[in-house]
C-alpha atoms as a PDB file:
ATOM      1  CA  UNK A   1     -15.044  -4.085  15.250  1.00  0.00           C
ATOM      2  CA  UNK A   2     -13.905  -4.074  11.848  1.00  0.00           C
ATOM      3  CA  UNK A   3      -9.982  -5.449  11.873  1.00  0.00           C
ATOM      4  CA  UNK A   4      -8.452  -2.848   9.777  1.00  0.00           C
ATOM      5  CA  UNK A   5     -10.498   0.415  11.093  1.00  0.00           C
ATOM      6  CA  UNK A   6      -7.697   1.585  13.142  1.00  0.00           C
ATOM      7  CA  UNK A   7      -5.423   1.083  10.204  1.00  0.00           C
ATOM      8  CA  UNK A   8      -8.037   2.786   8.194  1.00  0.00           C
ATOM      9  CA  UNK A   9      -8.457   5.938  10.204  1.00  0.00           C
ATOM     10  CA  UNK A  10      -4.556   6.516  10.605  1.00  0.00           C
ATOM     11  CA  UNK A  11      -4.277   6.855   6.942  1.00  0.00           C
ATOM     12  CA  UNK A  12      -5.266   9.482   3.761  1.00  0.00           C
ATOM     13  CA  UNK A  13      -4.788   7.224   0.656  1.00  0.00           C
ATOM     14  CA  UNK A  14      -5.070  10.016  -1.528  1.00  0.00           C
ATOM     15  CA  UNK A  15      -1.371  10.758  -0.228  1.00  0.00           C
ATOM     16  CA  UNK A  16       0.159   7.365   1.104  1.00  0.00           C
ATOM     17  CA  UNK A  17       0.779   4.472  -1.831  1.00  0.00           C
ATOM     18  CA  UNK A  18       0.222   1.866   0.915  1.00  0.00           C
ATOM     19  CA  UNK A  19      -2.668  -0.286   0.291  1.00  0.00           C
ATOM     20  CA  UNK A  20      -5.973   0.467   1.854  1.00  0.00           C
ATOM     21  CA  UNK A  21      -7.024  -3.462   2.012  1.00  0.00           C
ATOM     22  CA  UNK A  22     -10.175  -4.908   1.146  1.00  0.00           C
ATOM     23  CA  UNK A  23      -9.620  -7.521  -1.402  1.00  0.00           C
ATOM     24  CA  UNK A  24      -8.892 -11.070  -1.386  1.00  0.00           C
ATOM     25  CA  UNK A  25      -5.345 -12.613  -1.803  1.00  0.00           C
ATOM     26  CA  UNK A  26      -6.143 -16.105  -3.311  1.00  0.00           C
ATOM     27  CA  UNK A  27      -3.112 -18.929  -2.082  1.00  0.00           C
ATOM     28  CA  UNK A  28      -2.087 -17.375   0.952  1.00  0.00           C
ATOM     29  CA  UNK A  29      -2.479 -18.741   4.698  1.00  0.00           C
ATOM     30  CA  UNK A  30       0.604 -17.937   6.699  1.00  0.00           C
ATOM     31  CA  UNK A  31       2.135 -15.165   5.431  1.00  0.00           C
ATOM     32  CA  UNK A  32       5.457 -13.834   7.135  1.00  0.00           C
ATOM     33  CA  UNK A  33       6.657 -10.468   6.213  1.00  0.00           C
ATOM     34  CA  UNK A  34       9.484  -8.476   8.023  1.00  0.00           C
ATOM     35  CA  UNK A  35       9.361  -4.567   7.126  1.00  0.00           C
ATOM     36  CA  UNK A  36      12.937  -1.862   7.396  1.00  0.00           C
ATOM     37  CA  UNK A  37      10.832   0.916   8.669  1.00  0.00           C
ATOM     38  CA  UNK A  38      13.024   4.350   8.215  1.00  0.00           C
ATOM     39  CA  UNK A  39      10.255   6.969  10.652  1.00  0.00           C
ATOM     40  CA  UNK A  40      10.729   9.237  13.088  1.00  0.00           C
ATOM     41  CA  UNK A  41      12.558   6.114  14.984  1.00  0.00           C
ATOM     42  CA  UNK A  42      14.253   3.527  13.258  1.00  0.00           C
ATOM     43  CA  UNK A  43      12.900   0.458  13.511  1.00  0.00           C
ATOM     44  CA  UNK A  44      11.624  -3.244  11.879  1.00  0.00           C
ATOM     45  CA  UNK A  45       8.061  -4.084  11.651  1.00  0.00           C
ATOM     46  CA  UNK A  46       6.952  -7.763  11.740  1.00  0.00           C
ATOM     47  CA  UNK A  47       3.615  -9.344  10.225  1.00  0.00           C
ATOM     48  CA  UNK A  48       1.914 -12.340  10.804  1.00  0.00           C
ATOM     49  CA  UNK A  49      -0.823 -13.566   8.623  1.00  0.00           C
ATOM     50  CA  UNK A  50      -3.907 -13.883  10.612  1.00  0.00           C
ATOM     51  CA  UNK A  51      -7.784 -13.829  10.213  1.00  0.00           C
ATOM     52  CA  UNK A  52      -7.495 -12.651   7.103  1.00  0.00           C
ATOM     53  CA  UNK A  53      -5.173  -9.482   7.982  1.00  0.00           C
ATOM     54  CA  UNK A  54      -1.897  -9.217   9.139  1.00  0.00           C
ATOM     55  CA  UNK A  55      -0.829  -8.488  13.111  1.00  0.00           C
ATOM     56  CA  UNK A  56       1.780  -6.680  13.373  1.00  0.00           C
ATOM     57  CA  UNK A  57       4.853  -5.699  15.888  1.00  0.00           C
ATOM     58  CA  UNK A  58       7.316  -2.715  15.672  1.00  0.00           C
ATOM     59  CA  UNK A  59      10.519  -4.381  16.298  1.00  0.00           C
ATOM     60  CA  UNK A  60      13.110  -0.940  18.200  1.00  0.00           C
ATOM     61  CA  UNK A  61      16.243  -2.800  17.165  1.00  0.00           C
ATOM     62  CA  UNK A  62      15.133  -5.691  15.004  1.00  0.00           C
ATOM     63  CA  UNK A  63      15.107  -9.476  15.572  1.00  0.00           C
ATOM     64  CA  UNK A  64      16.623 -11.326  17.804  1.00  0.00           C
ATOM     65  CA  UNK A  65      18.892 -13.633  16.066  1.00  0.00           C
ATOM     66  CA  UNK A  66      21.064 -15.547  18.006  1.00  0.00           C
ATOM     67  CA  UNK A  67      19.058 -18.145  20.980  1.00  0.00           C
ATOM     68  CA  UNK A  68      18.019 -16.348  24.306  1.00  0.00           C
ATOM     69  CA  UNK A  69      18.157 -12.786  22.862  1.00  0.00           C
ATOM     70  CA  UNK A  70      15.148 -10.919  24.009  1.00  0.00           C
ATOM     71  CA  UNK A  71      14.236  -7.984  21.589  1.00  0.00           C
ATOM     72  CA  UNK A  72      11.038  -5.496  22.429  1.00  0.00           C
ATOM     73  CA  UNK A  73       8.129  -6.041  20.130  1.00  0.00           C
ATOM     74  CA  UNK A  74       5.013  -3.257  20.260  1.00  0.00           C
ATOM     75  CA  UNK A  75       1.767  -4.384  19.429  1.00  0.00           C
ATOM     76  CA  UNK A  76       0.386  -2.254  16.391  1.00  0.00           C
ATOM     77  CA  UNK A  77      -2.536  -1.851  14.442  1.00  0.00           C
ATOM     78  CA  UNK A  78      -3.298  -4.973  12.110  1.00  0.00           C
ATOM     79  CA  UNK A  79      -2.519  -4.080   8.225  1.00  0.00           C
ATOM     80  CA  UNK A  80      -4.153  -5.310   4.989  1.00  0.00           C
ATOM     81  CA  UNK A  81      -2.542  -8.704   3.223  1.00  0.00           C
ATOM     82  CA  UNK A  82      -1.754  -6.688   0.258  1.00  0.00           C
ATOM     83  CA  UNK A  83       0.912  -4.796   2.709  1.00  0.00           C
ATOM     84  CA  UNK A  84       2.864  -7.890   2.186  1.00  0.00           C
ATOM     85  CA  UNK A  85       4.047  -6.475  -1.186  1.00  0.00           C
ATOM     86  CA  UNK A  86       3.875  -2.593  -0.078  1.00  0.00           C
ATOM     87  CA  UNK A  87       7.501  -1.460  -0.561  1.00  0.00           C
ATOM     88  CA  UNK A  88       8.616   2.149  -0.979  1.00  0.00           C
ATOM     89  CA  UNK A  89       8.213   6.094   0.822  1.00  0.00           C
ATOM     90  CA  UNK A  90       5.453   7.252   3.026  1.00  0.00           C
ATOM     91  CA  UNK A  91       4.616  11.457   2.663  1.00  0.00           C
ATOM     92  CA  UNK A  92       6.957  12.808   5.599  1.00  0.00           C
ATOM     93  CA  UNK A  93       3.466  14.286   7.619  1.00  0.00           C
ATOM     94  CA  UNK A  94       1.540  11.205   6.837  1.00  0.00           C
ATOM     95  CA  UNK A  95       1.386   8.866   9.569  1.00  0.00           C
ATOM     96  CA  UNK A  96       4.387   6.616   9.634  1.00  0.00           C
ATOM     97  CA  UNK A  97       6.275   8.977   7.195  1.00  0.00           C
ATOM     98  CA  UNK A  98       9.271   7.719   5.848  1.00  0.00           C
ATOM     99  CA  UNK A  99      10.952   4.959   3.575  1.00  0.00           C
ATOM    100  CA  UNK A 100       9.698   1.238   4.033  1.00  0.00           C
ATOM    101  CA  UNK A 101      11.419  -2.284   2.583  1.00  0.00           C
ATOM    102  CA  UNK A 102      10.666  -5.583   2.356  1.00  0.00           C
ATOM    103  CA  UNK A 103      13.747  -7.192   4.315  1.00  0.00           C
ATOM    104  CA  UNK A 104      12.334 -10.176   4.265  1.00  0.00           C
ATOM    105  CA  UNK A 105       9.300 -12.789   3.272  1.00  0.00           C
ATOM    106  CA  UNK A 106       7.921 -15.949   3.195  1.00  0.00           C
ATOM    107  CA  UNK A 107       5.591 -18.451   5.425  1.00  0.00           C
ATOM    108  CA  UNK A 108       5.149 -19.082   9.128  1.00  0.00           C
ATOM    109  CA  UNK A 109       3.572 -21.561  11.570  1.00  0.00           C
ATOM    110  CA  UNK A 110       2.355 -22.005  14.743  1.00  0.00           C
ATOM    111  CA  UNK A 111       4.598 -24.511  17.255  1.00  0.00           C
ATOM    112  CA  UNK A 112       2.072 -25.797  19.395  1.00  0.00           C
ATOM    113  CA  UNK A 113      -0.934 -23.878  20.799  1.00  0.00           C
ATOM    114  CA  UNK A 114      -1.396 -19.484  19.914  1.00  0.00           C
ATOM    115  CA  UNK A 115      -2.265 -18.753  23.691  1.00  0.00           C
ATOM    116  CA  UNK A 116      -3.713 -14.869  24.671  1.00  0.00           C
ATOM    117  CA  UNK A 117      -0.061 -13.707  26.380  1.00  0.00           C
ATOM    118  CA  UNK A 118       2.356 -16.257  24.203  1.00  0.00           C
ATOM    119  CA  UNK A 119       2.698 -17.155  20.719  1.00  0.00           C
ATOM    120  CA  UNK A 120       5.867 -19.821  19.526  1.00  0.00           C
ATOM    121  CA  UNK A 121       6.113 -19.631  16.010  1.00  0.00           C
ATOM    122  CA  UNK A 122       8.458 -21.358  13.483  1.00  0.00           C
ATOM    123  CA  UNK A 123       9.646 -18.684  10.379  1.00  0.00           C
ATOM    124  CA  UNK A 124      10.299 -20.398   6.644  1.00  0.00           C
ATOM    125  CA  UNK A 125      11.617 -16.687   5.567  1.00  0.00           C
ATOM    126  CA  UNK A 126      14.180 -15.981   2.867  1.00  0.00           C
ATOM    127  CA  UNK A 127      16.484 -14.778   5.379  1.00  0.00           C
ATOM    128  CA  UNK A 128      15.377 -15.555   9.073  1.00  0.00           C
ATOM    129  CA  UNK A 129      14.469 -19.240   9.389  1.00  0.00           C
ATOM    130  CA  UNK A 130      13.785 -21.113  12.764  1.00  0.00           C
ATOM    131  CA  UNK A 131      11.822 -21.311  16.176  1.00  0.00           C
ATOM    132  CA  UNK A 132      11.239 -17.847  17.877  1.00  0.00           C
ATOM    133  CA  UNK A 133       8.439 -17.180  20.777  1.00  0.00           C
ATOM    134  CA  UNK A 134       6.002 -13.772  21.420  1.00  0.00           C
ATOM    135  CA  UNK A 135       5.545 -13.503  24.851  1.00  0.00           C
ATOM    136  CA  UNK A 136       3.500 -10.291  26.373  1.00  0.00           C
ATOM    137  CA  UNK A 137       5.302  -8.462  28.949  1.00  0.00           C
ATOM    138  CA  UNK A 138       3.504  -8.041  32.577  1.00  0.00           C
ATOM    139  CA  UNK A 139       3.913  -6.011  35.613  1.00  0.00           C
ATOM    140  CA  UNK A 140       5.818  -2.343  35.261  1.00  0.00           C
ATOM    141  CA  UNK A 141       6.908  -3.328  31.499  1.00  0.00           C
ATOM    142  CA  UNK A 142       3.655  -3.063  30.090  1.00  0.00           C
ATOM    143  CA  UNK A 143       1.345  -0.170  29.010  1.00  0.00           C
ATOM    144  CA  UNK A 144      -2.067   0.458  29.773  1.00  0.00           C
ATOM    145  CA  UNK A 145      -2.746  -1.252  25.790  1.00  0.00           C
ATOM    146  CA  UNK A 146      -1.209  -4.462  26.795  1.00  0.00           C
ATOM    147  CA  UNK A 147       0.867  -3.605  23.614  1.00  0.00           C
ATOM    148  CA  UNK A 148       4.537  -4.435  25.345  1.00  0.00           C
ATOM    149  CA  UNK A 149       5.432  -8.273  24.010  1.00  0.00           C
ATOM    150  CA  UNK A 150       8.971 -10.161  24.030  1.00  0.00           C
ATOM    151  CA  UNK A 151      10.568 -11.402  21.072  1.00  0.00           C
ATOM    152  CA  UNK A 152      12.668 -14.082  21.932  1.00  0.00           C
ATOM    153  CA  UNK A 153      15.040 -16.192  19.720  1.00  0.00           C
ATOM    154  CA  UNK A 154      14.744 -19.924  20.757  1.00  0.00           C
ATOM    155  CA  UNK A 155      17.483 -23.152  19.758  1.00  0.00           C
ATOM    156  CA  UNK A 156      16.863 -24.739  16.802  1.00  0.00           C
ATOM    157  CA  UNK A 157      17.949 -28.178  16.532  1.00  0.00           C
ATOM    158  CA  UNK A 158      20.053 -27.259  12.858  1.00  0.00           C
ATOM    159  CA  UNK A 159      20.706 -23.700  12.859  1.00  0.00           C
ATOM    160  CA  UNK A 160      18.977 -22.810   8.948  1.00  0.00           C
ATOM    161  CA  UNK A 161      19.763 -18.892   8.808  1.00  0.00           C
ATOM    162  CA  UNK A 162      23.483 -17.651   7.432  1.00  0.00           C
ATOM    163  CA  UNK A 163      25.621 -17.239  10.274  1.00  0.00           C
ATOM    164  CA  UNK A 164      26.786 -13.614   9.219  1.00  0.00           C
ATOM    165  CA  UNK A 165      22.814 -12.224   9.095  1.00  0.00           C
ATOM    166  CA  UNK A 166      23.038  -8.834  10.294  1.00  0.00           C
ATOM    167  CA  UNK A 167      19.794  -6.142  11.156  1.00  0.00           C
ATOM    168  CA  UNK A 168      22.677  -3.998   9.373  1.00  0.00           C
ATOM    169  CA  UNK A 169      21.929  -5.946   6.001  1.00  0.00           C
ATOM    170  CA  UNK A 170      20.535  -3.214   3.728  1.00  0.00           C
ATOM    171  CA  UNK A 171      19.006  -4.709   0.839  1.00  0.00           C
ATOM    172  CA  UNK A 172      15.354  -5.534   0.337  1.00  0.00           C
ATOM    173  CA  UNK A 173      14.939  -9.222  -0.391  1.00  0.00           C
ATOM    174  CA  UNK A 174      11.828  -8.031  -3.288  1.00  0.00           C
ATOM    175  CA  UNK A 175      14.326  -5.141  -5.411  1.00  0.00           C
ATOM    176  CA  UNK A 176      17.528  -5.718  -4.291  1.00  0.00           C
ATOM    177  CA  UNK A 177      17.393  -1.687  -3.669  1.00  0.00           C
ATOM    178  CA  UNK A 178      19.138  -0.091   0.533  1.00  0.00           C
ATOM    179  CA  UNK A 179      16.783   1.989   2.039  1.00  0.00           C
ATOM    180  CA  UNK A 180      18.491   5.717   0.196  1.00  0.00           C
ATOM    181  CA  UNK A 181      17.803   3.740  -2.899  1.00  0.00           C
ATOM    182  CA  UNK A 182      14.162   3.080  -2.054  1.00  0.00           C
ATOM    183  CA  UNK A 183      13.998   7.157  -1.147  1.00  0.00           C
ATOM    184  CA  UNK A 184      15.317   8.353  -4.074  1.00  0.00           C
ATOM    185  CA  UNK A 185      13.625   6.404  -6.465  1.00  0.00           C
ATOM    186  CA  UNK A 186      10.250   8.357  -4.966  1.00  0.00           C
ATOM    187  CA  UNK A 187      12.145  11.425  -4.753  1.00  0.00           C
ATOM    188  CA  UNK A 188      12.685  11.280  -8.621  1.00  0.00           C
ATOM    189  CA  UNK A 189       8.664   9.967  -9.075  1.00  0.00           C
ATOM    190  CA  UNK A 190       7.709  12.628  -7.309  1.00  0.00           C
ATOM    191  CA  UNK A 191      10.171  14.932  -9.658  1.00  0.00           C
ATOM    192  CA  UNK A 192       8.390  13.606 -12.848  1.00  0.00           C
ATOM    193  CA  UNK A 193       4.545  14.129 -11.387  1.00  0.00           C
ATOM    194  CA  UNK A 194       5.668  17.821 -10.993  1.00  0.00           C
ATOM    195  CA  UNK A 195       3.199  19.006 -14.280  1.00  0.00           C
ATOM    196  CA  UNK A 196       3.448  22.475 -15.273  1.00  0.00           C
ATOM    197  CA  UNK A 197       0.112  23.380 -16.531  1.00  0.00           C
ATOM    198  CA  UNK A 198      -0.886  26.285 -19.406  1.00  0.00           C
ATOM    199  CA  UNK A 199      -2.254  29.452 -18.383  1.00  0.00           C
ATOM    200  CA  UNK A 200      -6.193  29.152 -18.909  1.00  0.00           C
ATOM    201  CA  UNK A 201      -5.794  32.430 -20.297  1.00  0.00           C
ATOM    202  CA  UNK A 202      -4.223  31.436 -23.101  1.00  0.00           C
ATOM    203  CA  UNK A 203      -6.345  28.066 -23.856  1.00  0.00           C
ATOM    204  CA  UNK A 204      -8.491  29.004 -27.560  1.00  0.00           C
ATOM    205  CA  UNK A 205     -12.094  29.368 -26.425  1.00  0.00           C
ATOM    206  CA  UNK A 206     -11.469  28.939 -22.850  1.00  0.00           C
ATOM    207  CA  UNK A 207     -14.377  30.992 -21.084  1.00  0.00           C
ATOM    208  CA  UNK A 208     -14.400  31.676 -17.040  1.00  0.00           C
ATOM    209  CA  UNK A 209     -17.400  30.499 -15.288  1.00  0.00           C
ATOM    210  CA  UNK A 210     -18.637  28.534 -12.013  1.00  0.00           C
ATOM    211  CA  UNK A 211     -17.791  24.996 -11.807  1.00  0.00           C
ATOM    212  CA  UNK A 212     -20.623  22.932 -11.457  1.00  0.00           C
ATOM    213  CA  UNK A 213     -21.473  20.764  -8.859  1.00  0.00           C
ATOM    214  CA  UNK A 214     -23.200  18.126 -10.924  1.00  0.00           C
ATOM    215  CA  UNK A 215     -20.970  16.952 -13.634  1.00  0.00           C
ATOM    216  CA  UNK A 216     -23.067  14.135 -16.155  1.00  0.00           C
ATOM    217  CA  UNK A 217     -20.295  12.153 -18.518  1.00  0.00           C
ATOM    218  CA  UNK A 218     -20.837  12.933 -22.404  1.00  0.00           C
ATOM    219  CA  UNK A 219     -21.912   8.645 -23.825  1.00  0.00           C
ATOM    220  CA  UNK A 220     -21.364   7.409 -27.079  1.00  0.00           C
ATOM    221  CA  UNK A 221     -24.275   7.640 -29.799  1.00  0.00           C
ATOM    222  CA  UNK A 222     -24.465   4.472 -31.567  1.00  0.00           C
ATOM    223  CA  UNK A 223     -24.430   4.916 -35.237  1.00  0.00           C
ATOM    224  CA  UNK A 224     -24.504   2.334 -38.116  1.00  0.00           C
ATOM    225  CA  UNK A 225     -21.974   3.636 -40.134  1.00  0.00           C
ATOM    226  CA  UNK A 226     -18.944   5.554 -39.738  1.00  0.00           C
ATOM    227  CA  UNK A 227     -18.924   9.352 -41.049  1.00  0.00           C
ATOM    228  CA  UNK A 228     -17.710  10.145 -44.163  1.00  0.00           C
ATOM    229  CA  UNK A 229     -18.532  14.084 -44.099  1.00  0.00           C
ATOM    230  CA  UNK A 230     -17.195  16.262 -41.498  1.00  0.00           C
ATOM    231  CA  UNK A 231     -14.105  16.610 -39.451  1.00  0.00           C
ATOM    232  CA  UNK A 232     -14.438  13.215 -38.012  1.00  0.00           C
ATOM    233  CA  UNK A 233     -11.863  12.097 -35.030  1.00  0.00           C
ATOM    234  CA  UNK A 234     -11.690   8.358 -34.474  1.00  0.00           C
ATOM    235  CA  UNK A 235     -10.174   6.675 -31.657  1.00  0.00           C
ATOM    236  CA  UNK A 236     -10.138   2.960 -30.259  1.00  0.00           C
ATOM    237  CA  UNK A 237     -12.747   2.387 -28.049  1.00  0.00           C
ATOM    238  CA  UNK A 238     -11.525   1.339 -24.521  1.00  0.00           C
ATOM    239  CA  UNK A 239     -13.291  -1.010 -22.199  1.00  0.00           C
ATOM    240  CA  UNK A 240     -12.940  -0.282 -18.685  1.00  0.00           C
ATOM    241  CA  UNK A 241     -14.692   1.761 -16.120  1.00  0.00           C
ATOM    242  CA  UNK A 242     -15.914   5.123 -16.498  1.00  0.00           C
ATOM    243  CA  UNK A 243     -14.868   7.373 -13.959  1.00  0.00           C
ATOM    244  CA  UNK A 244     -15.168  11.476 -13.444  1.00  0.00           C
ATOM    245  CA  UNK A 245     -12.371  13.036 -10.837  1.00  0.00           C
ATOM    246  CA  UNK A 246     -13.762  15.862  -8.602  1.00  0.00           C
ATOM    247  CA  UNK A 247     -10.956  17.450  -7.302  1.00  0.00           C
ATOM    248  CA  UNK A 248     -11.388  20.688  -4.344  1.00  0.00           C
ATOM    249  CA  UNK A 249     -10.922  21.685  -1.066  1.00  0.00           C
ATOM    250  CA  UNK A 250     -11.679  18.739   0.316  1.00  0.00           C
ATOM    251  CA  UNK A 251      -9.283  16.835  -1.507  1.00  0.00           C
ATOM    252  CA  UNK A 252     -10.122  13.978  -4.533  1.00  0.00           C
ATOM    253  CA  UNK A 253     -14.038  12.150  -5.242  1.00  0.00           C
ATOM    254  CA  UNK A 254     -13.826   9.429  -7.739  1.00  0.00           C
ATOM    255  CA  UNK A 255     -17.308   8.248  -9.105  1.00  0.00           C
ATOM    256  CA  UNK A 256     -19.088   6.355 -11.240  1.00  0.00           C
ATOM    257  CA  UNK A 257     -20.841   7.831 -14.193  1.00  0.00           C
ATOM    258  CA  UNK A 258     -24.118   6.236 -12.164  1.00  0.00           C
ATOM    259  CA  UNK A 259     -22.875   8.987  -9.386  1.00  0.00           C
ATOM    260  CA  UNK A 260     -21.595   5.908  -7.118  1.00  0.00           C
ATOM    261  CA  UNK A 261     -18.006   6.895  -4.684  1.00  0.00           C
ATOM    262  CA  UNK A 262     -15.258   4.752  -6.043  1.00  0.00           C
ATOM    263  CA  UNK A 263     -12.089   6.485  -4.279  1.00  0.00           C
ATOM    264  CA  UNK A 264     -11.413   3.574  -2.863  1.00  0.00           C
ATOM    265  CA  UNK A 265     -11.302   1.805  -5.498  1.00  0.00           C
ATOM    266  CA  UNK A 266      -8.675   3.740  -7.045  1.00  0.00           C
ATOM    267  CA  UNK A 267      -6.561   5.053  -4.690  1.00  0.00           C
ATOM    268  CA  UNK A 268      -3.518   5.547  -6.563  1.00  0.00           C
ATOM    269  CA  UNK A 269      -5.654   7.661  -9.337  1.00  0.00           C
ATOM    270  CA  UNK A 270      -6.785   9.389  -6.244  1.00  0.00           C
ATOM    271  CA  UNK A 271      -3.262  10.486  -5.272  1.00  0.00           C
ATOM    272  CA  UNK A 272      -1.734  10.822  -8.959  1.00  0.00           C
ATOM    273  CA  UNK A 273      -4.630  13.722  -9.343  1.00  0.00           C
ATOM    274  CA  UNK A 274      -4.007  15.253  -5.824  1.00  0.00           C
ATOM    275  CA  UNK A 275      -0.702  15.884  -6.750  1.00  0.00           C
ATOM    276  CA  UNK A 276      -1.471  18.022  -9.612  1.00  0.00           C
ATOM    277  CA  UNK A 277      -1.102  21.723  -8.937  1.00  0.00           C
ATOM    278  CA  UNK A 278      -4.621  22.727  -9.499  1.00  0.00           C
ATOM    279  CA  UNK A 279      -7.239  23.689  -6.779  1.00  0.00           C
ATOM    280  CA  UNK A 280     -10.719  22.956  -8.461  1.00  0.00           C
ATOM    281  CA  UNK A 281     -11.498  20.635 -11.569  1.00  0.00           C
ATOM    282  CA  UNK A 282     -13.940  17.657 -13.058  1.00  0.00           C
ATOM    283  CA  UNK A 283     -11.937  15.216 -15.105  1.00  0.00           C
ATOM    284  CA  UNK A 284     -13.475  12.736 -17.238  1.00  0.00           C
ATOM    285  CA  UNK A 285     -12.186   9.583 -18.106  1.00  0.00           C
ATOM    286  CA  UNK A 286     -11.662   5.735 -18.656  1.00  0.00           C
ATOM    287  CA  UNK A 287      -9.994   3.330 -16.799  1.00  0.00           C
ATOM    288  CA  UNK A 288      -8.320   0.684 -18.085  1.00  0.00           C
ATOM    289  CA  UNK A 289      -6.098  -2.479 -18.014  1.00  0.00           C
ATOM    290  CA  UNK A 290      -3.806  -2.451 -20.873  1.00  0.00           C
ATOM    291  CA  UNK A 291      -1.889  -5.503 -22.240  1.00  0.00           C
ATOM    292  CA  UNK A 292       1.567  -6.061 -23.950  1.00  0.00           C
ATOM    293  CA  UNK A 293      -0.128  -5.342 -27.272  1.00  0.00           C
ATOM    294  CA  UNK A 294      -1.769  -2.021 -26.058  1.00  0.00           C
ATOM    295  CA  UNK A 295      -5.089  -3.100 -26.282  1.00  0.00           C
ATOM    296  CA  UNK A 296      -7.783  -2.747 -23.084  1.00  0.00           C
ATOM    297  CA  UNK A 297      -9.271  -5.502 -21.354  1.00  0.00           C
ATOM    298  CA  UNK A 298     -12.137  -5.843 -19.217  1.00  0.00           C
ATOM    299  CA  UNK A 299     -11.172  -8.951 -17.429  1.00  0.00           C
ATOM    300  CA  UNK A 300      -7.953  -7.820 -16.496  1.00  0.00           C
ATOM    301  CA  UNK A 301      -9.294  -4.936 -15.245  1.00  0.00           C
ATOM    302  CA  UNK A 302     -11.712  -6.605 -12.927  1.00  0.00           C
ATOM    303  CA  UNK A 303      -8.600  -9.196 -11.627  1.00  0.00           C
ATOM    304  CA  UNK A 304      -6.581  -6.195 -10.704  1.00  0.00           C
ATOM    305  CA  UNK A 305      -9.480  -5.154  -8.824  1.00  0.00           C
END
């Protein structure tokens, strides 16, 4: 089965900024990632780079810190390497609603062998640093998943992490920004992507009629020479992707001017135009990469891709 299909399936990402996965993340091998999880329970969420996605734990009450503390860790669904940099607010009925920060990053390895029930691991984070162990729990403690491990904190020959590191440290180690922070800075985004539109009705040579359900782009003519007769608009030509946006019932289509489904793609376009207040429409447009100096560029495009 395809690692991140669970993930997939849990999530609409024409409503949740969190990525949907799929591309590569050149330079990486052992990425460590600890999440501040604000849900319906409080919690932390650790990720381990593996097989090309990251495994991941819900941590109840965070990581054990000091050696011999045992902390709960539930098994979850693995998550796409690009969740390494996802930091911000999850829709409240989406699943896993709620604010999300990066509390901490870096590198891991594996001390010794990665058995089925028991994984010791050494963390190289930029705030927890040392030997701890992932053991799954047996007997009466575990669920029918097998999802029930142990985190446990183990010595460490120097002790490398600050000695007054507290779960209670609010501040994300990527923005500096506590978790109310994180919330209101998508409480204000959301505030600025609330667009009052005109009333059709008042739109010059606006005309009711059925929308159609095949929409073909309008392409440039080439033409040797510019007009000189005419009311002529000129505008710089921008090289990216063509896209049109069908937006209905059943939520947001992005495609190719070739007809082909590129939602995926684009799945922040996707939600920017499902937030609009509008019920039906075909948008038409081009989507770019722009530089410093304004100007579109293919190849950036495609690296962002």
């Amino acid at each position: 089965m395809e690692r991140l299909e669970e993930y997939r399936r849990k999530r609409d990402f024409t409503r949740t900024r969190e990525p949907a996965g799929g591309t590569d993340r050149n330079g990486t091998s052992e990425l460590y990632v600890m999440h501040k999880h604000a849900a319906s329970h409080d919690h932390f969420d650790l990720r381990l780079e593996q097989d090309g996605v990251l495994r991941s734990w819900a941590l109840p009450k965070g990581p054990s810190l000091v050696p011999g503390e045992k902390r709960l860790a539930v098994e979850v669904e693995d998550h796409p390497l690009e969740y390494a940099d996802f930091e911000g607010s999850i829709p409240e009925k989406a699943y896993g609603g709620g604010t999300v920060m990066l509390w901490d990053r870096g590198r891991w390895r594996l001390k010794g062998r990665s058995r089925k029930d028991r994984i010791d691991i050494e963390l190289d984070g930029e705030r927890l640093k040392g030997s701890w162990t992932l053991t799954r729990m047996s007997g009466k403690r575990q669920d029918k998943h097998g999802r029930n491990w142990l985190l446990i904190k183990r010595h460490d020959d120097k002790p490398r992490m600050e000695a007054s590191l507290s779960v209670e440290l609010d501040a994300s180690v990527a923005s500096g920004r506590s978790m109310s922070e994180i919330a209101e800075a998508h409480d204000e985004t959301n505030s600025l992507n609330a667009v009052h539109l005109p009333d059709p009705a008042l739109l010059t040579n606006a005309r009711k009629a059925a929308l159609s359900q095949v929409a073909t782009p309008q392409l440039a003519t080439l033409a040797r020479e510019v007009p000189t007769q005419g009311e002529w608009l000129h505008e710089i030509k921008l090289d990216g992707y063509r896209l049109l946006a069908h937006i209905d019932k059943d939520g947001v289509r992005l495609t190719t001017r070739n007809g082909k489904d590129w939602t995926q793609r684009f799945p922040e376009i996707a939600r920017a135009l499902a937030a609009l207040p509008i019920t039906t429409a075909r948008l038409d447009g081009e989507v770019v990469a722009l530089g410093e100096d304004g100007i579109s560029r293919f190849g950036q495009l495609q690296e962002a891709l």
